[in-house]
Structures are given as C-alpha cells and as structure tokens.
PDB file of N, CA and C in Angstrom:
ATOM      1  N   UNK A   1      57.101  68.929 -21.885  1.00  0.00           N
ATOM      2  CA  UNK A   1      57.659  68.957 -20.544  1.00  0.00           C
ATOM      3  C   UNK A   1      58.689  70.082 -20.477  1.00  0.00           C
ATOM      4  N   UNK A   2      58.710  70.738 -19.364  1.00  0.00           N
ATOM      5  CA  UNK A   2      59.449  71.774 -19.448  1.00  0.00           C
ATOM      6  C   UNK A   2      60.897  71.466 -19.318  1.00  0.00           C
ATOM      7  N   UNK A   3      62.008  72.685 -18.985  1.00  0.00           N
ATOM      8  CA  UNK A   3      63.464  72.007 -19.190  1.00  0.00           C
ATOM      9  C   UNK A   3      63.864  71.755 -17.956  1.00  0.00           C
ATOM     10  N   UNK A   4      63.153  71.872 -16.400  1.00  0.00           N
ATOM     11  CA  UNK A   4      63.301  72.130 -15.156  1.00  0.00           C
ATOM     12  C   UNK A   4      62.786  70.827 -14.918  1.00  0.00           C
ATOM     13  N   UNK A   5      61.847  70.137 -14.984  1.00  0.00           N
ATOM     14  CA  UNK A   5      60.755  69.344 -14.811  1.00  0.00           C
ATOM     15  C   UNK A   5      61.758  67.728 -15.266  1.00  0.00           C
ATOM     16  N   UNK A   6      62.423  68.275 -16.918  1.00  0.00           N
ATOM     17  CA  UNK A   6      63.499  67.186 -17.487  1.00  0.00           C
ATOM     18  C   UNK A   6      64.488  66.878 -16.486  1.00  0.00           C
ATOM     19  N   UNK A   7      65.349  68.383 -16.211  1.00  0.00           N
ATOM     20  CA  UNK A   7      66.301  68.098 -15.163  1.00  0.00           C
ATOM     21  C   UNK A   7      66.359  67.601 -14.349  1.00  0.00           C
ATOM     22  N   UNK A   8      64.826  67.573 -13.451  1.00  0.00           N
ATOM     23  CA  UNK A   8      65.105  66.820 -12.057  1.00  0.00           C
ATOM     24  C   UNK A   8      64.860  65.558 -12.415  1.00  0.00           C
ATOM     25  N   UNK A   9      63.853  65.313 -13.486  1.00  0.00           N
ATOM     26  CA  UNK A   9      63.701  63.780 -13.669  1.00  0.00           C
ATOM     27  C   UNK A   9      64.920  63.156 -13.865  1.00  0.00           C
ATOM     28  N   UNK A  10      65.822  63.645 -15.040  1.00  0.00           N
ATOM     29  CA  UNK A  10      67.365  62.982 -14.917  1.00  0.00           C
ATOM     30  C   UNK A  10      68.201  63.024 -13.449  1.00  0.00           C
ATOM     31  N   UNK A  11      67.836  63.648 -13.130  1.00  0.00           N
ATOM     32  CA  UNK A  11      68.242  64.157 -11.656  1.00  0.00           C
ATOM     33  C   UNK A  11      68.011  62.976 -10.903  1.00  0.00           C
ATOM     34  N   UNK A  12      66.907  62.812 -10.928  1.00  0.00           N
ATOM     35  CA  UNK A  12      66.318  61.369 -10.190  1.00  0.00           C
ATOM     36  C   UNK A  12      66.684  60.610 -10.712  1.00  0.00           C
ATOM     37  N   UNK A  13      66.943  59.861 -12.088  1.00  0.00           N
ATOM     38  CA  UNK A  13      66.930  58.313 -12.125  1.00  0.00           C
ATOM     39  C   UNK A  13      68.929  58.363 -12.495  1.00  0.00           C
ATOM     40  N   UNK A  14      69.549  59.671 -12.380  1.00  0.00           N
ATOM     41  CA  UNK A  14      71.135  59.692 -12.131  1.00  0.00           C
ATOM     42  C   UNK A  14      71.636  58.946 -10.854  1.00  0.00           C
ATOM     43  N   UNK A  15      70.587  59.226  -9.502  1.00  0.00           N
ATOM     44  CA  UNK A  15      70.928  59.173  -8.280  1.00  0.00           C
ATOM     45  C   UNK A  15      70.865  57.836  -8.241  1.00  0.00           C
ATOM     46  N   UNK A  16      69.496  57.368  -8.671  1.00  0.00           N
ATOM     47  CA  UNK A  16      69.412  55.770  -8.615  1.00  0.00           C
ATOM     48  C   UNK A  16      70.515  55.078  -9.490  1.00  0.00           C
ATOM     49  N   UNK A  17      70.696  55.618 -10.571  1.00  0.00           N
ATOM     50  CA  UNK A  17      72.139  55.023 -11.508  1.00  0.00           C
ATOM     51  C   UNK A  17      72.560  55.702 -12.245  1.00  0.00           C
ATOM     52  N   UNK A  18      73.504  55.834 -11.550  1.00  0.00           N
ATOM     53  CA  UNK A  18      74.638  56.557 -12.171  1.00  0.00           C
ATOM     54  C   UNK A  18      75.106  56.483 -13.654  1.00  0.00           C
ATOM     55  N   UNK A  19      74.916  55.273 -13.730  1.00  0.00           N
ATOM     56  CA  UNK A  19      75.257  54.985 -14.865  1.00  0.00           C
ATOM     57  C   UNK A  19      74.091  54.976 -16.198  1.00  0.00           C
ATOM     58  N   UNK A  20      73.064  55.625 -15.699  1.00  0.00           N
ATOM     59  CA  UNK A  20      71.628  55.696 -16.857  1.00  0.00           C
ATOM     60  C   UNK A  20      72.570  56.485 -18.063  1.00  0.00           C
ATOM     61  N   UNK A  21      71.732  55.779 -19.074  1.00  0.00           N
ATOM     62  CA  UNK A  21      72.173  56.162 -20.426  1.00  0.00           C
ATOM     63  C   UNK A  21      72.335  57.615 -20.584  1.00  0.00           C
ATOM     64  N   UNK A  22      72.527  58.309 -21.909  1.00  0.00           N
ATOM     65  CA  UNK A  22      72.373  59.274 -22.509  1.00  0.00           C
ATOM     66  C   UNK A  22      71.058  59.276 -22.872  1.00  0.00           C
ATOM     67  N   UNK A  23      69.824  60.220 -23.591  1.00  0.00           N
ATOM     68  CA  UNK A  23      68.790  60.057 -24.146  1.00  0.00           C
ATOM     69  C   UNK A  23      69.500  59.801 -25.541  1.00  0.00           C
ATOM     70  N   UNK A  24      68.395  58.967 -26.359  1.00  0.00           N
ATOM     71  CA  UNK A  24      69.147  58.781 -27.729  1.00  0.00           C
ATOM     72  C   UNK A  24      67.786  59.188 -28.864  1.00  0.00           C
ATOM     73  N   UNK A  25      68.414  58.970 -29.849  1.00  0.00           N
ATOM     74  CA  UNK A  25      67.227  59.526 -31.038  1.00  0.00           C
ATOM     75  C   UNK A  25      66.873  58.056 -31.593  1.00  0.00           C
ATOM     76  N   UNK A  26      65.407  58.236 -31.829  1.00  0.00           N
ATOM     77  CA  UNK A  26      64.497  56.875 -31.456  1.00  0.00           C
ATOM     78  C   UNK A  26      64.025  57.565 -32.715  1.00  0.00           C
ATOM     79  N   UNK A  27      63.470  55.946 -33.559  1.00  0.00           N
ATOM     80  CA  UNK A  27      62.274  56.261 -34.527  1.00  0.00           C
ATOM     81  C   UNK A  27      63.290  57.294 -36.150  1.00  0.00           C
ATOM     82  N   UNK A  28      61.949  58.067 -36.671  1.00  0.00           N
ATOM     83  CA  UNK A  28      61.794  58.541 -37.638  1.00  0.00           C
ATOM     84  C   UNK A  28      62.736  59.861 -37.758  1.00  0.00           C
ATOM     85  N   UNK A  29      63.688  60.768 -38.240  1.00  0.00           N
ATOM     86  CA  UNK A  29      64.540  61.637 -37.847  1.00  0.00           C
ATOM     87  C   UNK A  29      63.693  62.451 -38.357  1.00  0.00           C
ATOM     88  N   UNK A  30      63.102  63.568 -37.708  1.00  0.00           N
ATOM     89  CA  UNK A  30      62.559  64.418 -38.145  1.00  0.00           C
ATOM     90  C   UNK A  30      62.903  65.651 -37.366  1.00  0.00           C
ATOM     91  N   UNK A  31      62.523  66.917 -37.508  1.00  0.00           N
ATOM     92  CA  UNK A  31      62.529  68.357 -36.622  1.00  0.00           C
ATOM     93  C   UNK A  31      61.930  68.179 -35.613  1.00  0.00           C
ATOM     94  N   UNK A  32      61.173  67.564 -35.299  1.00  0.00           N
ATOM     95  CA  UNK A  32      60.253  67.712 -33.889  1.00  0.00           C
ATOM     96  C   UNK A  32      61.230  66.213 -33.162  1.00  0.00           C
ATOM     97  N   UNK A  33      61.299  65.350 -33.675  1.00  0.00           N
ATOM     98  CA  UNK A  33      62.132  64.653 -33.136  1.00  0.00           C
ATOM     99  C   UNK A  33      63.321  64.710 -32.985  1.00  0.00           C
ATOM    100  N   UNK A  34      64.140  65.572 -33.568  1.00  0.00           N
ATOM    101  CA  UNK A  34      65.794  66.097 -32.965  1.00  0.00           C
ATOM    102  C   UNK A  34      65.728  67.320 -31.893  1.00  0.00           C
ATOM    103  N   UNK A  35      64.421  68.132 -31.946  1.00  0.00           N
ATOM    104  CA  UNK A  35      64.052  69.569 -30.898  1.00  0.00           C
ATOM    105  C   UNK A  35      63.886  68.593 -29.846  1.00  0.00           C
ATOM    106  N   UNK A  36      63.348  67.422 -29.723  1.00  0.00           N
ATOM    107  CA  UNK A  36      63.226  66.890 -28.517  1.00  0.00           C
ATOM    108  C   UNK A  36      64.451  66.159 -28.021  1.00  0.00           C
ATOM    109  N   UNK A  37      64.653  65.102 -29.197  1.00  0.00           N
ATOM    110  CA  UNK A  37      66.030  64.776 -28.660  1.00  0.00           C
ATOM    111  C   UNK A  37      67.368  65.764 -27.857  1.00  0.00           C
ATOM    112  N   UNK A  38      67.405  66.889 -28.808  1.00  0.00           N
ATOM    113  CA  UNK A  38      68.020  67.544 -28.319  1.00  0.00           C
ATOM    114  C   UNK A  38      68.057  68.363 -26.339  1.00  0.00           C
ATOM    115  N   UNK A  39      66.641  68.319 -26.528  1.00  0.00           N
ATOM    116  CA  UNK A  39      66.009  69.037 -25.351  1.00  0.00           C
ATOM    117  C   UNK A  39      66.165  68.124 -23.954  1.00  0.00           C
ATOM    118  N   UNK A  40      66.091  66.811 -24.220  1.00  0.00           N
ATOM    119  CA  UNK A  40      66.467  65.646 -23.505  1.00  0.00           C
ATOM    120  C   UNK A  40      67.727  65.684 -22.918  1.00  0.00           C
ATOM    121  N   UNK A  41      68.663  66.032 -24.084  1.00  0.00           N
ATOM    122  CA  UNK A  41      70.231  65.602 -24.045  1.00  0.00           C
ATOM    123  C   UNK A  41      70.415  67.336 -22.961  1.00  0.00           C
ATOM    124  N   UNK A  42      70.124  68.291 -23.297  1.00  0.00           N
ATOM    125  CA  UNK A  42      70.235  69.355 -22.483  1.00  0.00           C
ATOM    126  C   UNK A  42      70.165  69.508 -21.176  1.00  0.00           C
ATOM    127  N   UNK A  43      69.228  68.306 -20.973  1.00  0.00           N
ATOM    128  CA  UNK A  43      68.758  68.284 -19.353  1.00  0.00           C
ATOM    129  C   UNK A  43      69.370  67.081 -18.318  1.00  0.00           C
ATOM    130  N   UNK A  44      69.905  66.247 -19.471  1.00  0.00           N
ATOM    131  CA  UNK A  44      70.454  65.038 -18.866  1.00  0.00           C
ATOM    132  C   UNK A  44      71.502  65.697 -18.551  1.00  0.00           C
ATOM    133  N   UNK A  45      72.841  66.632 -19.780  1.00  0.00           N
ATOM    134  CA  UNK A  45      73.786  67.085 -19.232  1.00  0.00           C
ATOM    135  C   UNK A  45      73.713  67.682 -17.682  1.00  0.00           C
ATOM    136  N   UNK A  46      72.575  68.855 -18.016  1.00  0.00           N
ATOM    137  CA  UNK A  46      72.546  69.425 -16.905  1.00  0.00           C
ATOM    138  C   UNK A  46      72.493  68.983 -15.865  1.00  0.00           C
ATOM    139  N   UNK A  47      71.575  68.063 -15.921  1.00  0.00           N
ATOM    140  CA  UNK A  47      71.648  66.944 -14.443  1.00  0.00           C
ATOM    141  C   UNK A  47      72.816  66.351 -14.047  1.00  0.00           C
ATOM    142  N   UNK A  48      74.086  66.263 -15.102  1.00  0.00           N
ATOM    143  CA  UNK A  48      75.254  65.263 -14.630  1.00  0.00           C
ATOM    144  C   UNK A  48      76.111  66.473 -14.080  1.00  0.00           C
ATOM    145  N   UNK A  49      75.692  67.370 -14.720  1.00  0.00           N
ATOM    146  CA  UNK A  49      76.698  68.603 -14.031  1.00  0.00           C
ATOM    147  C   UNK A  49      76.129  69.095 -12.982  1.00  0.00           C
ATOM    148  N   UNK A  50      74.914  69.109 -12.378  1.00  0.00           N
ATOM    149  CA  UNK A  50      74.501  69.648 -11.532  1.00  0.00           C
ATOM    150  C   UNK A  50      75.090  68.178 -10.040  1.00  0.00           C
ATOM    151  N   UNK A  51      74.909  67.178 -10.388  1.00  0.00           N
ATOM    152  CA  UNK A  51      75.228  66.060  -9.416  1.00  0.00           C
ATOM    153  C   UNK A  51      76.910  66.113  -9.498  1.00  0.00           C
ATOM    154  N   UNK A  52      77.363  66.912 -10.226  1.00  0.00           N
ATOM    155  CA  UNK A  52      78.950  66.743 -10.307  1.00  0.00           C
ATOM    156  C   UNK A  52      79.640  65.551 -10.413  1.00  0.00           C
ATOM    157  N   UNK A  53      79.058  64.934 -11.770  1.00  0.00           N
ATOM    158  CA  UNK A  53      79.097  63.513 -12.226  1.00  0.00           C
ATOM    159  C   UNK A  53      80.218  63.738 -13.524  1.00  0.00           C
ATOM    160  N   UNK A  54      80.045  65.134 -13.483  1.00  0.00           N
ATOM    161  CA  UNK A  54      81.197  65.730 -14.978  1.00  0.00           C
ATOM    162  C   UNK A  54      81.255  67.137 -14.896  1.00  0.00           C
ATOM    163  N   UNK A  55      82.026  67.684 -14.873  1.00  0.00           N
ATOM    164  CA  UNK A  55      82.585  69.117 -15.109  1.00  0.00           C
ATOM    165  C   UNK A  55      82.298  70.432 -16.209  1.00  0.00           C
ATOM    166  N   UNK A  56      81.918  71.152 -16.111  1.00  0.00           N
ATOM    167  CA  UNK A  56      81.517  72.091 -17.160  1.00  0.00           C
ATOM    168  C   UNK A  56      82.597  72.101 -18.183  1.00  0.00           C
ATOM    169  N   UNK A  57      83.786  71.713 -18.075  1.00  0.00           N
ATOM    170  CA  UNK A  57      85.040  71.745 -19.276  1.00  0.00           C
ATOM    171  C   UNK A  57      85.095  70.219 -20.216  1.00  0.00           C
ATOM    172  N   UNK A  58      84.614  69.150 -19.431  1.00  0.00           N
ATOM    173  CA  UNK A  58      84.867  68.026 -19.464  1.00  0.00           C
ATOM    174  C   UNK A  58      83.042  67.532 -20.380  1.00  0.00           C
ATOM    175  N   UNK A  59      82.420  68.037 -20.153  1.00  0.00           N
ATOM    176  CA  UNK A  59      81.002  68.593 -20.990  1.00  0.00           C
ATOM    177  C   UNK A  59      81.494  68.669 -22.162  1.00  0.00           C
ATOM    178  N   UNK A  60      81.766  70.047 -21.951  1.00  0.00           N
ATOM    179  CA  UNK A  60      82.086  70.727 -22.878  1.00  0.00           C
ATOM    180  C   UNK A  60      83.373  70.066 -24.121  1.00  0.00           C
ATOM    181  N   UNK A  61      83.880  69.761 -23.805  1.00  0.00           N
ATOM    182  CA  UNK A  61      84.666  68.755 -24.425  1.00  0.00           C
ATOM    183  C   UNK A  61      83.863  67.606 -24.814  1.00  0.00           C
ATOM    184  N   UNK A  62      83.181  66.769 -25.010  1.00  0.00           N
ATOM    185  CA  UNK A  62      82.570  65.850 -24.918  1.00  0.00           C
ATOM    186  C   UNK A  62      81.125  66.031 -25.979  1.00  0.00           C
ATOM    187  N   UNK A  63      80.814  67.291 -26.041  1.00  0.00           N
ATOM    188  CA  UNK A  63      79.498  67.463 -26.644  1.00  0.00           C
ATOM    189  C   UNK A  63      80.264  69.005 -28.024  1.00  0.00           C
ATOM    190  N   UNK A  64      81.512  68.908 -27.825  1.00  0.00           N
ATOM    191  CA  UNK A  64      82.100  69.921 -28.612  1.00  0.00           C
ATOM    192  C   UNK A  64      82.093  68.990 -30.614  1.00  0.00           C
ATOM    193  N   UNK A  65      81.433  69.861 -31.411  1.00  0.00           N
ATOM    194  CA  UNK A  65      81.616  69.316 -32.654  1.00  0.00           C
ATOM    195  C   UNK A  65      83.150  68.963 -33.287  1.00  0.00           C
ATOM    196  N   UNK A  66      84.171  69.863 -33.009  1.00  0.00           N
ATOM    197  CA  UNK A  66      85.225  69.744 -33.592  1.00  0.00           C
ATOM    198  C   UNK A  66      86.280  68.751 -32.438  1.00  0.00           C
ATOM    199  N   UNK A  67      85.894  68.507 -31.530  1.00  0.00           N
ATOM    200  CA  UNK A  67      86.689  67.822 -30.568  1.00  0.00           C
ATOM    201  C   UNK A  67      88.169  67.847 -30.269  1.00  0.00           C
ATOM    202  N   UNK A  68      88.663  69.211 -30.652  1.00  0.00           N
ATOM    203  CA  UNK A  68      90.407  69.320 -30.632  1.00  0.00           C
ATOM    204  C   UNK A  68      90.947  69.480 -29.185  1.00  0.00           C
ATOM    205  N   UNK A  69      92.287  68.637 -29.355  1.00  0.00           N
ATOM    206  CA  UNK A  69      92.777  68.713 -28.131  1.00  0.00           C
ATOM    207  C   UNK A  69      93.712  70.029 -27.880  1.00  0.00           C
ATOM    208  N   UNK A  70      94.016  70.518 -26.510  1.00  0.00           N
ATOM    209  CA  UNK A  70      94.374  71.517 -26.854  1.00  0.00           C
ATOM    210  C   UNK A  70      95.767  71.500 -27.426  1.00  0.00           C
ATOM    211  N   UNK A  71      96.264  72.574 -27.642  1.00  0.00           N
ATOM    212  CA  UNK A  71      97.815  72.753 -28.569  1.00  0.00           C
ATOM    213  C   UNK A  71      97.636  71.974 -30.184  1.00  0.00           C
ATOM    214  N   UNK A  72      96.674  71.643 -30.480  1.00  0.00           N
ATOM    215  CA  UNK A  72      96.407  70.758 -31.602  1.00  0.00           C
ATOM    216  C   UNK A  72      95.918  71.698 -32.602  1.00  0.00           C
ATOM    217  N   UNK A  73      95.497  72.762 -32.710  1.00  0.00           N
ATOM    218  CA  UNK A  73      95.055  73.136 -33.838  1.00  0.00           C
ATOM    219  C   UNK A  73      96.026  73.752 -34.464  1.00  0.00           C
ATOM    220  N   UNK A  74      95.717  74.322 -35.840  1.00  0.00           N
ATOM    221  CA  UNK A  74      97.004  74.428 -36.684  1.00  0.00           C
ATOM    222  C   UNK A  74      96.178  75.588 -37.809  1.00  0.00           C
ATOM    223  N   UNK A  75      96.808  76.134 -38.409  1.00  0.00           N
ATOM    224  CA  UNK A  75      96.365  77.066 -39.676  1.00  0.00           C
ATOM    225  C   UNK A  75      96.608  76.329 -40.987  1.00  0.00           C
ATOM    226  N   UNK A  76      95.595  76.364 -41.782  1.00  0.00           N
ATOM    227  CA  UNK A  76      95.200  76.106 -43.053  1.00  0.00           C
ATOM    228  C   UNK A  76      95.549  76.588 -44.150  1.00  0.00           C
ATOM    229  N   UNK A  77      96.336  75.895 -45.011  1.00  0.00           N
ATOM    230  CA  UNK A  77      96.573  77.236 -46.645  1.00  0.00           C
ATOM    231  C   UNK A  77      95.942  76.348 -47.444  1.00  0.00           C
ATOM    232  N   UNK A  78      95.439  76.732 -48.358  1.00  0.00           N
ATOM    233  CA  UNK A  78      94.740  75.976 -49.124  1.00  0.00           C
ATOM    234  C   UNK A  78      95.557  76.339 -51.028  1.00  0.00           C
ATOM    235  N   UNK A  79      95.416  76.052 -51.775  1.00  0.00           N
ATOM    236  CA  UNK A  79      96.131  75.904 -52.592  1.00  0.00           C
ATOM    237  C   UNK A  79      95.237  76.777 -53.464  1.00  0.00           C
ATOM    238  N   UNK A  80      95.987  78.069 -54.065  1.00  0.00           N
ATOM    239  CA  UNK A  80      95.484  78.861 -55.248  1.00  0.00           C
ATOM    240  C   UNK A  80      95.188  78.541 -56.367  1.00  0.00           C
ATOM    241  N   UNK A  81      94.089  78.776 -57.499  1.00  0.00           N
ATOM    242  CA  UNK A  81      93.797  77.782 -58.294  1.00  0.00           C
ATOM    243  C   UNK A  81      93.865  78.937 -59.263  1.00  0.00           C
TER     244      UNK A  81
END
C-alpha cells in the first residue's frame, strides 16, 4: 500500500476516533515486519499532523530517540585510561 493511500486511511478512522491507537508491531520481529511497521507509524503520524491532532515539534518530541528536554543536555568527559 502506498504512503498516500496509508495516510488517508489513518486519516479516516482518526476522524471517526480520535483516539485510534498507534500501529504496533504484531507477530514475528523481522525486516519486512519493522519496514512495515515502521511505514504504518509514518502515516499515522502524518495523519495526526495533518488533522492537527499534534504539532510538528510535539511529534517530534515524542518519536525523538534521545528524548531531552530542552536546557538539559550537558557535555561528557569520560575518564582517561
């Protein structure tokens, strides 16, 4: 399914509820099953941002790996061996 085709479908069942899940990773963890999972989760975002259900910063925060708040990060020394 294409990534346009995903979008509106989330698109559609957002309108009916708002509150529809995230897509989640089902089954066996494999490469073809995280390319999809992933591809899912791409279009659902897009759909919540496109209905302005969440904010491109507030996304972005939210799907960020390191999750720092701002003024929070700090520099590292690590100890010479």
């Amino acid at each position: 399914m294409a990534h346009a085709h995903r979008t509106a479908r989330y698109q559609h069942l957002l309108r009916q509820n708002p509150q529809h899940p995230a897509p989640s990773l089902t089954g066996r963890v494999t490469v073809a099953n995280v390319r999809e999972w992933k591809a899912r989760s791409r279009a659902y975002d897009e759909a919540r941002l496109r209905l302005g259900f969440v904010t491109a910063t507030a996304l972005q925060r939210a799907n960020s790996a390191l999750n720092l708040k701002p003024g929070t990060s700090r520099i590292l020394t690590f100890a010479r061996y």
